[in-house]
N, C-alpha and C. Protein backbone atom coordinates (compact mmCIF):
# COMPACT_ATOMS: atom_id res chain seq x y z
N UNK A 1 -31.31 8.79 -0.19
CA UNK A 1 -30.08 8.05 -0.40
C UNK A 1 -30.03 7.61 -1.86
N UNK A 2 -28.95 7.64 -2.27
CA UNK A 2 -28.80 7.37 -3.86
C UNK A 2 -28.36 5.98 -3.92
N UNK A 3 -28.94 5.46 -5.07
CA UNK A 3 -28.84 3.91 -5.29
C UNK A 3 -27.63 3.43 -6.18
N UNK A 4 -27.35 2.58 -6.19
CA UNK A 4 -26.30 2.58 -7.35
C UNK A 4 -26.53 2.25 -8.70
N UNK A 5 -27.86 2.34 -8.56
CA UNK A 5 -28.50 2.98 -10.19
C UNK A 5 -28.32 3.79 -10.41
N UNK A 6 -28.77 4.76 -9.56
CA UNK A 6 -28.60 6.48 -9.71
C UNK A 6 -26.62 6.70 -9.75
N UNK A 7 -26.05 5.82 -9.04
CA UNK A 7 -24.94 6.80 -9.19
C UNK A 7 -24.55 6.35 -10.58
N UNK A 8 -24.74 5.52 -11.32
CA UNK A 8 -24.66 4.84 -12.86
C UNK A 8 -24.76 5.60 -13.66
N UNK A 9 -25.89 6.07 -13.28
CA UNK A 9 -27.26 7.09 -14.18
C UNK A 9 -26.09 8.35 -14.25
N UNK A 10 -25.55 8.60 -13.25
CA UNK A 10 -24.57 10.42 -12.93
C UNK A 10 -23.41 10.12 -13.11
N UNK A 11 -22.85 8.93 -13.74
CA UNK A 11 -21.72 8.43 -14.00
C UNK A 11 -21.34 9.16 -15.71
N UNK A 12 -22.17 9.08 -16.13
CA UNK A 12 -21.81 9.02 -17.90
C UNK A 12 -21.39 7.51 -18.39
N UNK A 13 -21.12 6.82 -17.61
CA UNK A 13 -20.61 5.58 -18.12
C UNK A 13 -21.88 4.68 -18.10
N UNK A 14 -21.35 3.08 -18.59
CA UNK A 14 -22.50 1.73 -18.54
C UNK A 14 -22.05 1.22 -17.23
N UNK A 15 -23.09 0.25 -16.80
CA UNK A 15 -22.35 -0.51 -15.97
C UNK A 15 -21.22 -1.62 -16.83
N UNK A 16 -21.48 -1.88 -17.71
CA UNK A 16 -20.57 -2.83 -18.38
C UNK A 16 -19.21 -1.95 -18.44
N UNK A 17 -18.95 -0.62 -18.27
CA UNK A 17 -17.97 0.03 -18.91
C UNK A 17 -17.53 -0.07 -17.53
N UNK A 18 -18.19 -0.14 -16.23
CA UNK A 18 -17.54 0.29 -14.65
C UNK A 18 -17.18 -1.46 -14.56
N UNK A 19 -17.89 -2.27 -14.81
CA UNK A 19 -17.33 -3.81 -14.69
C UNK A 19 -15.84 -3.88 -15.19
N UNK A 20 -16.06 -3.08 -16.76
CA UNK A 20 -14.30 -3.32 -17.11
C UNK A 20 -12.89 -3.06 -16.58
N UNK A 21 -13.75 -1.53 -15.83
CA UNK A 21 -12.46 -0.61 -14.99
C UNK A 21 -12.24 -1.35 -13.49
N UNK A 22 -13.21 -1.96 -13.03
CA UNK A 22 -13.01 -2.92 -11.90
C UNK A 22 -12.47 -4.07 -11.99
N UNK A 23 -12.53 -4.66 -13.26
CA UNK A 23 -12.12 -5.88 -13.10
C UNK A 23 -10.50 -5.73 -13.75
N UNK A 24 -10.50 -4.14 -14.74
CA UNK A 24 -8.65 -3.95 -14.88
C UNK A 24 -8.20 -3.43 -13.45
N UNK A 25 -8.39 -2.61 -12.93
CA UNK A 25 -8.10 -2.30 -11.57
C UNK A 25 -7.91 -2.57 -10.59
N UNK A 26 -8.76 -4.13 -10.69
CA UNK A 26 -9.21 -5.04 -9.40
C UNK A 26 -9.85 -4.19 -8.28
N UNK A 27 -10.90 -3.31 -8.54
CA UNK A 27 -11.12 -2.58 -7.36
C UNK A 27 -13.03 -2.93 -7.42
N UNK A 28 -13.63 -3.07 -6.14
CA UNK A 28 -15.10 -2.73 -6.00
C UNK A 28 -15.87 -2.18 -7.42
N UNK A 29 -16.82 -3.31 -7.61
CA UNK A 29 -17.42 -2.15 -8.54
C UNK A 29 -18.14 0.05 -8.42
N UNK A 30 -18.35 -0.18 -7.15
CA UNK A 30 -18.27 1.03 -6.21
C UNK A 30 -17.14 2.17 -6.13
N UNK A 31 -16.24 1.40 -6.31
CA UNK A 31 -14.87 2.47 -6.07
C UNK A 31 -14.35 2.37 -8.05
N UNK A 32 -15.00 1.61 -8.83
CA UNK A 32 -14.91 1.40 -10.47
C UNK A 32 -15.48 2.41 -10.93
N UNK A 33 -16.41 2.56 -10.19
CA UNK A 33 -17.56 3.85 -10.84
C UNK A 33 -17.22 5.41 -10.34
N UNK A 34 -17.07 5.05 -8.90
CA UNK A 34 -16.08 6.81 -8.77
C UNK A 34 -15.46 6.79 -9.88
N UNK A 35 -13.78 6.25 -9.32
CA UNK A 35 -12.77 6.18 -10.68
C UNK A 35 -13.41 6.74 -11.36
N UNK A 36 -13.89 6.25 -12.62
CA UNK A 36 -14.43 5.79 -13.98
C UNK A 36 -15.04 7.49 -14.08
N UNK A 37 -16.33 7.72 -12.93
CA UNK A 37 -16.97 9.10 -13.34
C UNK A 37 -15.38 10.04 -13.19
N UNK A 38 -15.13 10.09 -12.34
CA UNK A 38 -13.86 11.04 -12.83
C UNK A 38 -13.19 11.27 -13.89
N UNK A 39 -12.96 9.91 -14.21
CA UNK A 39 -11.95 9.80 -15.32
C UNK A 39 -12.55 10.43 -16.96
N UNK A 40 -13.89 10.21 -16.87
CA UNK A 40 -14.64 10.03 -17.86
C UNK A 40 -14.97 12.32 -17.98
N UNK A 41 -14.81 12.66 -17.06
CA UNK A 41 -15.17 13.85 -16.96
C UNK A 41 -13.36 14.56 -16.95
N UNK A 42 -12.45 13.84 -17.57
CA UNK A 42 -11.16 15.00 -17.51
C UNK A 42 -10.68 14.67 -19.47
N UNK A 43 -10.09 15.26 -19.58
CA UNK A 43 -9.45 15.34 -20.89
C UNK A 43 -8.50 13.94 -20.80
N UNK A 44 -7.87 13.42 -19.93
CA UNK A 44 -6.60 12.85 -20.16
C UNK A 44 -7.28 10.83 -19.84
N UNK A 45 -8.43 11.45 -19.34
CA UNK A 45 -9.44 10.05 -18.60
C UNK A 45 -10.03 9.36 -19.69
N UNK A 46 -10.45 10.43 -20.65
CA UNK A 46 -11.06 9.31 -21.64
C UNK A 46 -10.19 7.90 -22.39
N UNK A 47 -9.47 8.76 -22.49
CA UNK A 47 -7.90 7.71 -23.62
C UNK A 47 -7.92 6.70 -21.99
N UNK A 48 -7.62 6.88 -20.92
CA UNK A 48 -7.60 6.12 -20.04
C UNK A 48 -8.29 5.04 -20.01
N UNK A 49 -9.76 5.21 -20.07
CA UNK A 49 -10.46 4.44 -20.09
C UNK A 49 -10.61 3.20 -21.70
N UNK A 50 -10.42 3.84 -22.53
CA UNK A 50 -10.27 3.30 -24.03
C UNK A 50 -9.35 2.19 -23.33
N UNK A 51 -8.33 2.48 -23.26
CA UNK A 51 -6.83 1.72 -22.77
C UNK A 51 -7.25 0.48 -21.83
N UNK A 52 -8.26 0.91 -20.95
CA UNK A 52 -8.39 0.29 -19.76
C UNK A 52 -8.91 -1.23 -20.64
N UNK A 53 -10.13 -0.23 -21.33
CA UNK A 53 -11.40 -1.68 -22.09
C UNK A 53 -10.32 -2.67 -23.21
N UNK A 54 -9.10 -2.07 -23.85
CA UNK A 54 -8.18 -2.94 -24.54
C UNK A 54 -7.66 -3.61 -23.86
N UNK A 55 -6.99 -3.19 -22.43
CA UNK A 55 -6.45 -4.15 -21.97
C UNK A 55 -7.07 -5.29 -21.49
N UNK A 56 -8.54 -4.93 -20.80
CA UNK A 56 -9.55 -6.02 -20.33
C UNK A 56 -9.38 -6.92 -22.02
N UNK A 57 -9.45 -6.74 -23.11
CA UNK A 57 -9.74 -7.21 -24.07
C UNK A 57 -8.64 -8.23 -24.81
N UNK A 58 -7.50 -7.70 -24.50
CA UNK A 58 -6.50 -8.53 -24.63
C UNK A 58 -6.11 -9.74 -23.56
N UNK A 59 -6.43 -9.21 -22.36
CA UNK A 59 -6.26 -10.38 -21.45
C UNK A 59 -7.29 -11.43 -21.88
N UNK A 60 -8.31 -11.42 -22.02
CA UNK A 60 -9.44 -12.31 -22.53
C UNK A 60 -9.04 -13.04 -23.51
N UNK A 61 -8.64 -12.29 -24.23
CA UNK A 61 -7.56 -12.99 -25.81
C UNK A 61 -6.93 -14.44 -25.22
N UNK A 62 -5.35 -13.73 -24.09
CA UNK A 62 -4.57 -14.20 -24.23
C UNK A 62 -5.00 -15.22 -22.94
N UNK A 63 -6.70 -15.69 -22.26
CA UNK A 63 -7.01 -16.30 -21.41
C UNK A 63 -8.04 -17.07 -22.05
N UNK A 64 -7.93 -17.43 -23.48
CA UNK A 64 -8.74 -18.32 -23.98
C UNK A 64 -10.12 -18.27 -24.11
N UNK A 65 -10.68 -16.63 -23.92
CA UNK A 65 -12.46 -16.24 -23.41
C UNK A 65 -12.67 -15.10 -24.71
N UNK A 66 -12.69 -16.24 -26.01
CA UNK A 66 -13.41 -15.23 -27.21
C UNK A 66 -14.86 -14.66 -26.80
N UNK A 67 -15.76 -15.31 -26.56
CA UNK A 67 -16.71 -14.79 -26.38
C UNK A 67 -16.99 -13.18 -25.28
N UNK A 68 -15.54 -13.28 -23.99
CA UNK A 68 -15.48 -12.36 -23.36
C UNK A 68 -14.90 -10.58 -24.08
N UNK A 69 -14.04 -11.37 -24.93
CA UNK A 69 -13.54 -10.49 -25.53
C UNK A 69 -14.05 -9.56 -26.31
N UNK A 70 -14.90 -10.54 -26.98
CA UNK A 70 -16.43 -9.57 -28.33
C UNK A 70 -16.88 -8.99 -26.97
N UNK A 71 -17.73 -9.36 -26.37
CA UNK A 71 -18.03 -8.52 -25.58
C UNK A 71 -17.45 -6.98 -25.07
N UNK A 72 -16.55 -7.30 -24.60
CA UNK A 72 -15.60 -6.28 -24.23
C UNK A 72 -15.60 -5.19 -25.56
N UNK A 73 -15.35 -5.85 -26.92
CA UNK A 73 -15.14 -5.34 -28.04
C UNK A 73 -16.63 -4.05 -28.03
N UNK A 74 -17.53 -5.22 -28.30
CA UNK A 74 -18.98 -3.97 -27.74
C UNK A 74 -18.85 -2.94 -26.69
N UNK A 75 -18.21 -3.00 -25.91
CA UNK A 75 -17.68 -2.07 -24.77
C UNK A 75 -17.28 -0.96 -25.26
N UNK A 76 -16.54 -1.31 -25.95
CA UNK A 76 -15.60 -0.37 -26.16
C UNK A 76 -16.08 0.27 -27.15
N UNK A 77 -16.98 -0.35 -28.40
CA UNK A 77 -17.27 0.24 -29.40
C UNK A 77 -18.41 1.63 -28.85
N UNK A 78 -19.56 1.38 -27.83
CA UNK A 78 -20.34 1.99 -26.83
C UNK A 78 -19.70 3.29 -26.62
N UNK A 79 -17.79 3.17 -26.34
CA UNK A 79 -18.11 3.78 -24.98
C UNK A 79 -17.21 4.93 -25.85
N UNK A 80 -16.68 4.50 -26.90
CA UNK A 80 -16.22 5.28 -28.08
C UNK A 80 -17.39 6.22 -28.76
N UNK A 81 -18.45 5.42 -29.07
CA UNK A 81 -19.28 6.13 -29.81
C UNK A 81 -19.96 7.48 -29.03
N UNK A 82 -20.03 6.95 -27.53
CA UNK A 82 -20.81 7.59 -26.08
C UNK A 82 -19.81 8.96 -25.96
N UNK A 83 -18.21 8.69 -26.49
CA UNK A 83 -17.38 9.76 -25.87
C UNK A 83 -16.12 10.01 -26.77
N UNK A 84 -16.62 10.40 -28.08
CA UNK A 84 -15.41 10.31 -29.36
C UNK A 84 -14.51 11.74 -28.81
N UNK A 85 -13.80 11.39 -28.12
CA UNK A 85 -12.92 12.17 -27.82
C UNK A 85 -11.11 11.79 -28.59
């Protein structure tokens, strides 16, 4: 049985990058990481995901959570460098 380390690990993504798509999505971190491996494996998914981590990043902005936001900012910088598409 595969752990949800392992499905992390076969994701291409971080967990910090499946936290972002769950918490823009509002969905399971479980059903963040499907998503996410999909998305992350099509041409049109990557820009998706970029989009996803700005928007997590702006809401943080406009919810008073600088510190959430740098964060997020590292996210994104990761997941850019992980997938310069």
């Amino acid at each position: 049985m595969l752990s949800y380390e392992d499905c992390v690990e076969a994701s291409d993504l971080t967990e910090e990058e499946i936290e972002a798509i769950a918490e823009h999505e509002r969905l399971p971190e479980m059903a963040a990481l499907e998503m996410g491996s999909y998305l992350v494996h099509t041409a049109e998914g990557v820009p998706a995901i970029k989009s996803i981590i700005l928007d997590d990043i702006e809401e943080a902005r406009r919810h008073g959570h600088p510190e959430k936001a740098l964060k997020l900012k590292l996210v994104l910088k990761h997941f850019i460098d992980t997938h310069p598409n």
